[in-house]
Protein backbone atom coordinates (compact mmCIF):
# COMPACT_ATOMS: atom_id res chain seq x y z
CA UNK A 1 0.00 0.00 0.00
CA UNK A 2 1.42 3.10 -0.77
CA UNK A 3 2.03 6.06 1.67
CA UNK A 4 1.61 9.75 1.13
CA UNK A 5 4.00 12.25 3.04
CA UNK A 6 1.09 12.65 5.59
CA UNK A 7 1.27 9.22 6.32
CA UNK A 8 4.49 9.32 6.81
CA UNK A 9 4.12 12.38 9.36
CA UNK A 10 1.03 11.28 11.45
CA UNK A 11 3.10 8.03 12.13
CA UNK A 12 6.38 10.15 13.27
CA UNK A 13 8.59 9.05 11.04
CA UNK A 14 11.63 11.02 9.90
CA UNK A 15 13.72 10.52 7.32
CA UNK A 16 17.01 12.38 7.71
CA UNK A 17 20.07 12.01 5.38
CA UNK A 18 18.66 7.85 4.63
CA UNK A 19 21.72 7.00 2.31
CA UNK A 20 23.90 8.77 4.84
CA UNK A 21 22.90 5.72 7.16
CA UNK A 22 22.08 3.30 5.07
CA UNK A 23 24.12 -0.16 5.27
CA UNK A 24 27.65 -0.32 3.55
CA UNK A 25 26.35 -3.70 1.82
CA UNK A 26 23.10 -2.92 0.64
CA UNK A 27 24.42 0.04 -0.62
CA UNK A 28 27.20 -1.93 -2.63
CA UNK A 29 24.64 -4.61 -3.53
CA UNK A 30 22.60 -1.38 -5.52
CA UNK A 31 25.66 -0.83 -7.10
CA UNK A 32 26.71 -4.02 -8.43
CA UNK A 33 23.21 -4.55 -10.73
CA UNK A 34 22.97 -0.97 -11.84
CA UNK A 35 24.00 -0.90 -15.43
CA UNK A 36 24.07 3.03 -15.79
CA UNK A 37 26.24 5.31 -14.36
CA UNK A 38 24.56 7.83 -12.29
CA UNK A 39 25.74 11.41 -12.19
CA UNK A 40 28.02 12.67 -9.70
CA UNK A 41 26.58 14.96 -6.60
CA UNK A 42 27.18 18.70 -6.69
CA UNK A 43 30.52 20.13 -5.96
CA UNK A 44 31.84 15.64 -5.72
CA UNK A 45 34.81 15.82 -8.77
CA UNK A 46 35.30 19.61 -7.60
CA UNK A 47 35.45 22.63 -5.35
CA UNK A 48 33.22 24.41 -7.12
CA UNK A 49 29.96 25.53 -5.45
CA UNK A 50 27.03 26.48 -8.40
CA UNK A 51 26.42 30.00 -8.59
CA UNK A 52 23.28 31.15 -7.05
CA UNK A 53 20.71 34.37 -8.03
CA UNK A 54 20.79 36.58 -5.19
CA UNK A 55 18.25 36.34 -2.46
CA UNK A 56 19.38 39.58 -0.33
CA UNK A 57 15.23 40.87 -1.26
CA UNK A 58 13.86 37.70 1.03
CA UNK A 59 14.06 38.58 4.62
CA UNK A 60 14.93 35.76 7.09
CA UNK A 61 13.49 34.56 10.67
CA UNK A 62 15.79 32.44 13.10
CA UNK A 63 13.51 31.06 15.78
CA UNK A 64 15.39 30.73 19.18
CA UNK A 65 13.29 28.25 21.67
CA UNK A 66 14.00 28.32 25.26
CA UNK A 67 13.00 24.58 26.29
CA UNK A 68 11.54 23.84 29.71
CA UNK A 69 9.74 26.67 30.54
CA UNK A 70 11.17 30.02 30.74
CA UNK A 71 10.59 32.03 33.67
CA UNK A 72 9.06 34.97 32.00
CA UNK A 73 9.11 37.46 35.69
CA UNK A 74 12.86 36.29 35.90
CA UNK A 75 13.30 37.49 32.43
CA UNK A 76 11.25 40.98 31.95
CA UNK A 77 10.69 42.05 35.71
CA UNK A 78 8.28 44.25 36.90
CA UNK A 79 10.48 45.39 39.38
CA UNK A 80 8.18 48.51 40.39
CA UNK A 81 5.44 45.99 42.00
CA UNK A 82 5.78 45.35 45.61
CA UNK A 83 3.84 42.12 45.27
CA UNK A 84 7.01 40.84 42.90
CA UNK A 85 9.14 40.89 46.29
CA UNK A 86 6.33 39.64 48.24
CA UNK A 87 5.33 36.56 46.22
CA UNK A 88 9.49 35.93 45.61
CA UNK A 89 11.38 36.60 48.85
CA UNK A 90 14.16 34.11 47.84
CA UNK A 91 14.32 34.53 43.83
CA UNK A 92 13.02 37.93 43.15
CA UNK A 93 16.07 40.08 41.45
CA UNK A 94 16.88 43.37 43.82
CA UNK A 95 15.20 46.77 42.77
CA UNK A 96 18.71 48.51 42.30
CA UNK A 97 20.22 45.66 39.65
CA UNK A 98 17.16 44.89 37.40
CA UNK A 99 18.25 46.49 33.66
CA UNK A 100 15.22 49.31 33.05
CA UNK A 101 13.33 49.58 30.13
CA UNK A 102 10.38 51.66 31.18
CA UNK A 103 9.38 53.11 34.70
CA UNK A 104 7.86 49.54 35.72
CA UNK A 105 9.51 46.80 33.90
CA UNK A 106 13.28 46.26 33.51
CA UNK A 107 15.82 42.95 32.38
CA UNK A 108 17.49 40.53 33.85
CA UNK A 109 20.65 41.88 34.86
CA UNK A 110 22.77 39.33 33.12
CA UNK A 111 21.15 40.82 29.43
CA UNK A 112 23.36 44.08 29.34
CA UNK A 113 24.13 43.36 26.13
CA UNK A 114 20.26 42.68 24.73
CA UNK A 115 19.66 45.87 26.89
CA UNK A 116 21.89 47.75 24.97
CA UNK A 117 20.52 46.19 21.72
CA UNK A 118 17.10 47.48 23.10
CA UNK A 119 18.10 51.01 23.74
CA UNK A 120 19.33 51.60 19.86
CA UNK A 121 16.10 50.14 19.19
CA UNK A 122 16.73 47.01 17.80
CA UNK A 123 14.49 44.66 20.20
CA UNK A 124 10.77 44.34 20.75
CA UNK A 125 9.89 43.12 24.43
CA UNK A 126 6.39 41.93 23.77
CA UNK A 127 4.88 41.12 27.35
CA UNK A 128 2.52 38.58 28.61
CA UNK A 129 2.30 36.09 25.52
CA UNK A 130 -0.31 33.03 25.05
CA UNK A 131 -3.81 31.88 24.04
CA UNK A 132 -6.47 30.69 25.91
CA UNK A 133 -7.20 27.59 28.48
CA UNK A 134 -3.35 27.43 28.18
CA UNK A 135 -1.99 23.74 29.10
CA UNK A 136 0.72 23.32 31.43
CA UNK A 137 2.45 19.85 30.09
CA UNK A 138 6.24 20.49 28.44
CA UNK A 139 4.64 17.76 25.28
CA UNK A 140 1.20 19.36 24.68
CA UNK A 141 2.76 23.46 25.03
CA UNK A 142 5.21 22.70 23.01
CA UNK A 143 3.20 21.05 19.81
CA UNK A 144 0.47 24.14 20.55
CA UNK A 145 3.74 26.83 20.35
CA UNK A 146 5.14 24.72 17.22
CA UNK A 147 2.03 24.02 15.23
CA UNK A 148 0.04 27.16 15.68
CA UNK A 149 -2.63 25.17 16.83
CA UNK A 150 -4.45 25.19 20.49
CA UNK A 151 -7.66 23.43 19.47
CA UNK A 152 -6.33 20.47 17.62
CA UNK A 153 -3.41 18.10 16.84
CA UNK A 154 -1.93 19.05 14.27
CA UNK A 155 0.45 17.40 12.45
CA UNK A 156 2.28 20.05 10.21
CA UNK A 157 4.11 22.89 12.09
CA UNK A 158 3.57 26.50 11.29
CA UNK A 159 6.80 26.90 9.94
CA UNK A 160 6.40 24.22 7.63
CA UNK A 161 3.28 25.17 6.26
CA UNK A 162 4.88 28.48 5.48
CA UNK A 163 7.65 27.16 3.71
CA UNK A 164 5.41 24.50 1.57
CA UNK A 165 3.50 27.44 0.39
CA UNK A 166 7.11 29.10 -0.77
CA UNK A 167 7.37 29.53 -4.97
CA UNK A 168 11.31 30.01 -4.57
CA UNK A 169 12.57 28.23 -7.65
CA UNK A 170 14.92 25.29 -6.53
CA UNK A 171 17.88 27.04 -8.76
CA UNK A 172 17.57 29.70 -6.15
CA UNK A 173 16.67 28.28 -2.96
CA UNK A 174 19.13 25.93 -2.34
CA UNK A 175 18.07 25.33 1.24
CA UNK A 176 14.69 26.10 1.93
CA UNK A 177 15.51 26.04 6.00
CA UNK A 178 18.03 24.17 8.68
CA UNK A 179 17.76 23.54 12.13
CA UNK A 180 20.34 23.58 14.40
CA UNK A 181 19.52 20.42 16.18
CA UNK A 182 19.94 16.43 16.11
CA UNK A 183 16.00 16.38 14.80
CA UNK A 184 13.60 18.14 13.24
CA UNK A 185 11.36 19.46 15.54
CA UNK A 186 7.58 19.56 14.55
CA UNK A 187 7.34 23.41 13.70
CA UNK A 188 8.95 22.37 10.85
CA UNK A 189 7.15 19.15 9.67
CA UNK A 190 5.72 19.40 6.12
CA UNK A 191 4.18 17.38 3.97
CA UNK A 192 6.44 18.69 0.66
CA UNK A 193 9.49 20.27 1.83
CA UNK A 194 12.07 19.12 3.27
CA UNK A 195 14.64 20.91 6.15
CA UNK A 196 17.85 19.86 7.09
CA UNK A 197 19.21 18.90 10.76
CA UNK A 198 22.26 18.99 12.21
CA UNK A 199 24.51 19.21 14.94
CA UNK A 200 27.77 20.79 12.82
CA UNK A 201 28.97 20.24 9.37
CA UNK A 202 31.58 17.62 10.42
CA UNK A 203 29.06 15.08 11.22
CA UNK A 204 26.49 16.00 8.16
CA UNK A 205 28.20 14.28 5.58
CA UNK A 206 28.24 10.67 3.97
CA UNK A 207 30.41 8.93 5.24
CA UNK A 208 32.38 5.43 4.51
CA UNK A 209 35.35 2.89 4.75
CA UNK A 210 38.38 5.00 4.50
CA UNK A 211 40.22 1.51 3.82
CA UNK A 212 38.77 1.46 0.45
CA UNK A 213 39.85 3.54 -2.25
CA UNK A 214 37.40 5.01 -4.38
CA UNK A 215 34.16 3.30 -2.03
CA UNK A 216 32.73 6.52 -0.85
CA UNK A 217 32.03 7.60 -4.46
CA UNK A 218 31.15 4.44 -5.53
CA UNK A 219 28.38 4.25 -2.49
CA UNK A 220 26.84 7.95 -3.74
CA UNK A 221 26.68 6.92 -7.43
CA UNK A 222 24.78 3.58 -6.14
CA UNK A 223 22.56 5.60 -4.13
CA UNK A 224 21.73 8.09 -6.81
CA UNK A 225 21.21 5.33 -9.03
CA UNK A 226 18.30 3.92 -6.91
CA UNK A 227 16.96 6.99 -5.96
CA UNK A 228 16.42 8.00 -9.52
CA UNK A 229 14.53 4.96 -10.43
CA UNK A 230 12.68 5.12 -8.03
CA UNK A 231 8.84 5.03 -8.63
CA UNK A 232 6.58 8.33 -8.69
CA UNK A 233 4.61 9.05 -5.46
CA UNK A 234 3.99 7.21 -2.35
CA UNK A 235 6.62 6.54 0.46
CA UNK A 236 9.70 5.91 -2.70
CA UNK A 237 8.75 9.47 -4.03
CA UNK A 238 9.26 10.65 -0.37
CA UNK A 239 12.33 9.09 1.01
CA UNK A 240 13.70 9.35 -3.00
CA UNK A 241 13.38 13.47 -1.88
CA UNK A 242 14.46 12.94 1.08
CA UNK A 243 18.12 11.32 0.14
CA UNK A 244 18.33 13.64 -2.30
CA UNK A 245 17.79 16.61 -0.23
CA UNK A 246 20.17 15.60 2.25
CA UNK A 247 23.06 14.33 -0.29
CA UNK A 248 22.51 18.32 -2.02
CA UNK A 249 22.46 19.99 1.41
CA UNK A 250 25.38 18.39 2.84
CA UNK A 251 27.56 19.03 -0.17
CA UNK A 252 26.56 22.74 -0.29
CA UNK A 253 26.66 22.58 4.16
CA UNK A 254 30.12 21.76 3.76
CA UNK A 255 31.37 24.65 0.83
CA UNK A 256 29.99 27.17 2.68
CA UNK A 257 30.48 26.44 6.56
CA UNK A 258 34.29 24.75 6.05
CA UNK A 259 35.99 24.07 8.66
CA UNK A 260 34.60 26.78 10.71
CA UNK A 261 32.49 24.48 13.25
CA UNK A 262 35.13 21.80 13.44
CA UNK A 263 35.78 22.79 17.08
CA UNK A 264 32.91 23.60 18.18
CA UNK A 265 33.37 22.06 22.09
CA UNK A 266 35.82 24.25 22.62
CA UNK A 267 32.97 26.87 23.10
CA UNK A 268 31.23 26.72 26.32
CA UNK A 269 28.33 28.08 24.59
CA UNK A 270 26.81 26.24 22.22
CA UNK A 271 24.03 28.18 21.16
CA UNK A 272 26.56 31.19 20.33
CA UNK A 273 28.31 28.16 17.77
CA UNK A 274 24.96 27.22 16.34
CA UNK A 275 24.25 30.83 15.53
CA UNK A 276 27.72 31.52 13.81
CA UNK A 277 26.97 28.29 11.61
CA UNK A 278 23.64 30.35 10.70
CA UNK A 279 25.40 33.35 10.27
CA UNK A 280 27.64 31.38 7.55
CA UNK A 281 24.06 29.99 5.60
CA UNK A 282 22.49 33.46 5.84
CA UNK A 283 25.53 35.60 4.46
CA UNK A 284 25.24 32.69 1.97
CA UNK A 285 22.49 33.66 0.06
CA UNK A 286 21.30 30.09 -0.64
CA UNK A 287 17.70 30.81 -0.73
CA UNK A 288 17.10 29.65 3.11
CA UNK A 289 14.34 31.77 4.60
CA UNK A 290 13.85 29.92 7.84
CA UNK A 291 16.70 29.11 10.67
CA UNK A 292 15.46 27.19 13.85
CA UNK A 293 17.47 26.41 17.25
CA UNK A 294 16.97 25.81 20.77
CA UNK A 295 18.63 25.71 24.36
CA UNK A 296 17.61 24.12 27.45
CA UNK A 297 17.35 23.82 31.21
CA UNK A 298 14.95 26.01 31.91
CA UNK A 299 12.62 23.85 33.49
CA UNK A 300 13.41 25.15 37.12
CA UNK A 301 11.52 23.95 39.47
CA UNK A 302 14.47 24.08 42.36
CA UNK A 303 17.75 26.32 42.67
CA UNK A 304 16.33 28.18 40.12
CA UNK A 305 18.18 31.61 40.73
CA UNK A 306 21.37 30.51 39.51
CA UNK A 307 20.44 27.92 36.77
CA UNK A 308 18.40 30.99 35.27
CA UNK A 309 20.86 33.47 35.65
CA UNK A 310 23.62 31.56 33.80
CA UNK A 311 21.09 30.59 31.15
CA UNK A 312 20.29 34.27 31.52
CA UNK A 313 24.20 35.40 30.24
CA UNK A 314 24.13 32.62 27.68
CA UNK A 315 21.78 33.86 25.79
CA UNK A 316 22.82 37.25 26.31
CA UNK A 317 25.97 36.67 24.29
CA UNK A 318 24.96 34.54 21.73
CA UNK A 319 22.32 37.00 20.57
CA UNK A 320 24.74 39.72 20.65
CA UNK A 321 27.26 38.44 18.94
CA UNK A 322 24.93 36.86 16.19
CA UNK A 323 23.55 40.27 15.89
CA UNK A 324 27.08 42.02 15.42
CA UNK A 325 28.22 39.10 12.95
CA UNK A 326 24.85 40.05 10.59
CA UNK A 327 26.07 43.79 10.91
CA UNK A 328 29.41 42.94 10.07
CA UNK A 329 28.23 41.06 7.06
CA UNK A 330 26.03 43.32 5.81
CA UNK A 331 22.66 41.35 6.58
CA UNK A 332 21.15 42.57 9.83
CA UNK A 333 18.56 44.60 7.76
CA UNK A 334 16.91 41.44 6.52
CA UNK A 335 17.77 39.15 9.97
CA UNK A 336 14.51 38.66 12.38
CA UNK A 337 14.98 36.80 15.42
CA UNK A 338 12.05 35.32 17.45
CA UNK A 339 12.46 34.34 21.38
CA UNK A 340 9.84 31.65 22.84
CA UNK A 341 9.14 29.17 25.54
CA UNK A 342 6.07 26.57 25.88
CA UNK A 343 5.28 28.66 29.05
CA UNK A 344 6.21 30.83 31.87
CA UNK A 345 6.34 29.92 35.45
CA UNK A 346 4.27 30.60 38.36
CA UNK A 347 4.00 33.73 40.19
CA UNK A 348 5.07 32.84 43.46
CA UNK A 349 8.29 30.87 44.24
CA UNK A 350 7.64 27.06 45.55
CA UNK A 351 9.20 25.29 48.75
CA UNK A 352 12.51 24.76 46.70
CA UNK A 353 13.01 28.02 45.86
CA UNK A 354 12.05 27.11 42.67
CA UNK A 355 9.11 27.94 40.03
CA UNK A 356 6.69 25.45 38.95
CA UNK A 357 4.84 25.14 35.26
CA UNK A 358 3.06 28.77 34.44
CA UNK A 359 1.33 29.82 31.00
CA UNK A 360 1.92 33.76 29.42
CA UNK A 361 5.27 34.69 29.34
CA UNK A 362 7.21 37.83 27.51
CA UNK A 363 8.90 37.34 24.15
CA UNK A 364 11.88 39.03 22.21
CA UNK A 365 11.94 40.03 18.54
CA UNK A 366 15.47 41.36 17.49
CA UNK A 367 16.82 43.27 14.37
CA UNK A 368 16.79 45.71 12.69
CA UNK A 369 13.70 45.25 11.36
CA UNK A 370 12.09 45.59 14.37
CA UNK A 371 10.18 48.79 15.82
CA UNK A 372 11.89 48.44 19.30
CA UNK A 373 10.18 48.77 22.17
CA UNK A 374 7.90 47.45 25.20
CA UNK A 375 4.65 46.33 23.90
CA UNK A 376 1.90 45.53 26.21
CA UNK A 377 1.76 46.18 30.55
CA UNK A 378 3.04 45.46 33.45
CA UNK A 379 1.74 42.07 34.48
CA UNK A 380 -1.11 42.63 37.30
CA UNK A 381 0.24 40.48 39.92
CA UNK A 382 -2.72 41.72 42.09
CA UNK A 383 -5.35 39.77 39.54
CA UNK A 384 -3.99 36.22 38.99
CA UNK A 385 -5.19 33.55 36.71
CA UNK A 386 -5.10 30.05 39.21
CA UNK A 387 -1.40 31.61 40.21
CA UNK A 388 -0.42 32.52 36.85
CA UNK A 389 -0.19 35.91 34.95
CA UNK A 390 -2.93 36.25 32.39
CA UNK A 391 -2.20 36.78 28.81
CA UNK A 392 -2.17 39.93 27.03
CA UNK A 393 -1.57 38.92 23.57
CA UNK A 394 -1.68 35.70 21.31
CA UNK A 395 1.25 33.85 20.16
CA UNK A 396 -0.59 33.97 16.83
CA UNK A 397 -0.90 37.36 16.35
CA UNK A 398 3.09 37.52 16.68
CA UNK A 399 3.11 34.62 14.35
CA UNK A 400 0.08 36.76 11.98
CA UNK A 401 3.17 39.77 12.41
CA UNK A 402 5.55 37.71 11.22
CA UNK A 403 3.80 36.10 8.37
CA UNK A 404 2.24 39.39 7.08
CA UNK A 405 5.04 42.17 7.38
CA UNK A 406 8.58 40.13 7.67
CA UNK A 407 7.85 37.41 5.27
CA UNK A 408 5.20 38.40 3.12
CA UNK A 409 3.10 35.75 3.34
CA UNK A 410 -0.59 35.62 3.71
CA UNK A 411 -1.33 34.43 7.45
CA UNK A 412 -4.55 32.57 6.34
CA UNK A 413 -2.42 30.31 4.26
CA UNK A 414 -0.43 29.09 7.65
CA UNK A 415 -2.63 30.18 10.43
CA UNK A 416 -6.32 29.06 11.41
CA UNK A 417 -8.67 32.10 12.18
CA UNK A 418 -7.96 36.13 11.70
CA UNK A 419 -5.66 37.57 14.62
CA UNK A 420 -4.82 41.24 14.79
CA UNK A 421 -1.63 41.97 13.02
CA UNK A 422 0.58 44.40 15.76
CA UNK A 423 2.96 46.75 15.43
CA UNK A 424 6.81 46.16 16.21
CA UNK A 425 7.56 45.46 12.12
CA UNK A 426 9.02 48.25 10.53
CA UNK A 427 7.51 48.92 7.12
């Protein structure tokens, strides 16, 4: 029975790089009965990389998630309520070292350098995000944040109904997208296009049996071979794509990144590597329109002051320095970046001086595309929601914003219902 690409998503299977992993044996077993020579991958017999249109006229989103549950009051403070201190006598951040942005709310002290992102007016603090009956389990937030979808499950992620939708010829657009990651997470499940995921560059590659001469080549030409007889439509047509689109992407992964990731652990931060390997697609100009990574540990529900605050710097500097590596390139005019979490955290510390699952939470869009600012209130920490802050905005109208005035793209085609489009996009 054949399978469509649906199929193939409702049942969670991924295919990622399939000849990359596929068996040394079967491989050579393809081989040995093809009669035709199959051609060689892009950039194999050479160093040449093809030569590309320009994309510079498509802007770009890089989606940073924040897994575990960001604690939104830890993050954006509302350091002028008395109730803050109250509710938080062990984790609340002192008056006199919270970062000000307006006369009630301030940063975390460890994001100096977002701060002073913020004050040249390149970061939009949008306060209180979320959508309603929010639901407190890391699985379910997560698949609501990534899909776009609350009221159902979905099986196609926002971001991958975006990029289905996407008309970029393949002669341009290279890459349509890459996450920094060891999987694809579901914002960017599709059921047509297809996004690359990887650690680094050194381990997205074919590999084989250094002891044989000539056998690596001889593997890719089998595998090509195969793929290109394989049979229109169903699950063939699907992981035939799939190979394909990982054999392509790791060739042109490894012209344009080099050697620059190779030593990556010697960072202690690796979300400030995975950003510089974006930085090295993006100044590119391979087509790709959508960049995706994440960092964890911020489920804390004990200790949480320090965990937070360290998480707190990391972020700091990777942002920072991804921001002055897109000005130094010359592409920070047409660079968004998107902060989220699942959810925030509770109000009030718990007995381990810790914060336990919450729901609306602020977010950060940074570039200079952005009208910077604080949009939205101080949180009312005098009128709680069962403990929790209650929402001022929904995640989909960001996601509306982003769709309509950074990416051009009609927000009915990704998003389900009509959400007011706001107002921190420069046009």
């Amino acid at each position: 029975m054949a399978l469509s690409r649906r199929d193939f998503l409702k049942n969670g299977i991924q295919v990622a790089a399939l000849g990359m992993v596929a068996p040394s044996f079967l491989v050579k077993a393809a081989y040995a009965i093809s009669n035709d020579p199959a051609p060689p991958l892009p950039g194999e017999h050479n160093g040449d990389v093809p030569a590309v249109p320009d994309t510079r006229s498509r802007n770009v989103l890089v989606v940073l998630q924040l897994s575990g549950g960001n604690d939104g009051l830890g993050t954006v403070i509302p350091y002028a309520d008395p109730a803050y201190y109250r509710l938080r006598p062990h984790l609340a951040v002192p008056r006199e070292q919270v970062l000000p942005l307006t006369d009630k709310m301030g940063l975390n002290p460890a994001l100096k350098k977002l701060r002073d992102l913020y004050n040249a007016g390149h970061v939009a603090v949008l306060e209180s995000v979320g959508y309603p009956n929010p639901n407190r389990s890391h699985f379910r937030a997560m698949e609501i944040w990534q899909t776009g979808r609350p009221d159902v499950n979905e099986p196609t992620g926002w971001l991958g109904r975006m990029l289905a939708g996407d008309d970029c010829e393949e002669a341009t657009c290279r890459i349509r997208g890459l996450n920094i990651g060891s999987s694809v997470p579901r914002t960017l499940y599709t059921e047509s296009t297809i996004v690359p995921s990887l650690t680094n560059t050194a381990n997205y590659q074919f590999r084989a049996d250094g002891r044989f001469n000539r056998d690596r080549q001889a593997q890719l030409d089998a595998i090509h071979d195969v793929c290109s007889h394989a049979a229109p439509g169903g699950a063939a047509e699907f992981v035939r794509q799939a190979a394909l689109a990982a054999f392509d992407s790791s060739d042109l992964l490894q012209h344009i990144v080099g050697p620059m990731d190779q030593n990556t652990g010697a960072n202690n931060n690796p979300l400030t590597e995975g950003l510089k390997l974006i930085s090295k697609v993006i100044a590119a100009d391979v087509g790709a329109r959508v960049f995706y990574i994440s960092i964890g540990g911020f489920d804390t529900h004990a200790q949480q002051a320090r965990t937070h605050t360290q998480l707190m710097g990391q972020i700091d500097d990777a942002i920072s320095g991804f921001y002055s590596t897109l000005e130094a390139n010359g592409h920070a005019d047409r660079v968004l970046m998107m902060t989220f979490s699942e959810f925030g955290r509770r109000v009030a510390e718990n007995a381990s001086q810790g914060t336990d699952h919450g729901t609306a939470l602020p977010m950060f869009l940074v570039g200079q595309g952005v009208k910077g600012g604080f949009y939205g209130n101080a949180p009312d920490l005098g009128a709680l929601q069962d403990g929790d802050i209650t929402s001022q905005m929904d995640f989909r109208s960001v996601y509306s914003t982003i769709l309509k005035q950074w990416m051009n793209v009609d927000p009915s085609r990704v998003i389900e219902g009509t959400f007011p489009v706001l107002d921190f996009v420069q046009t």
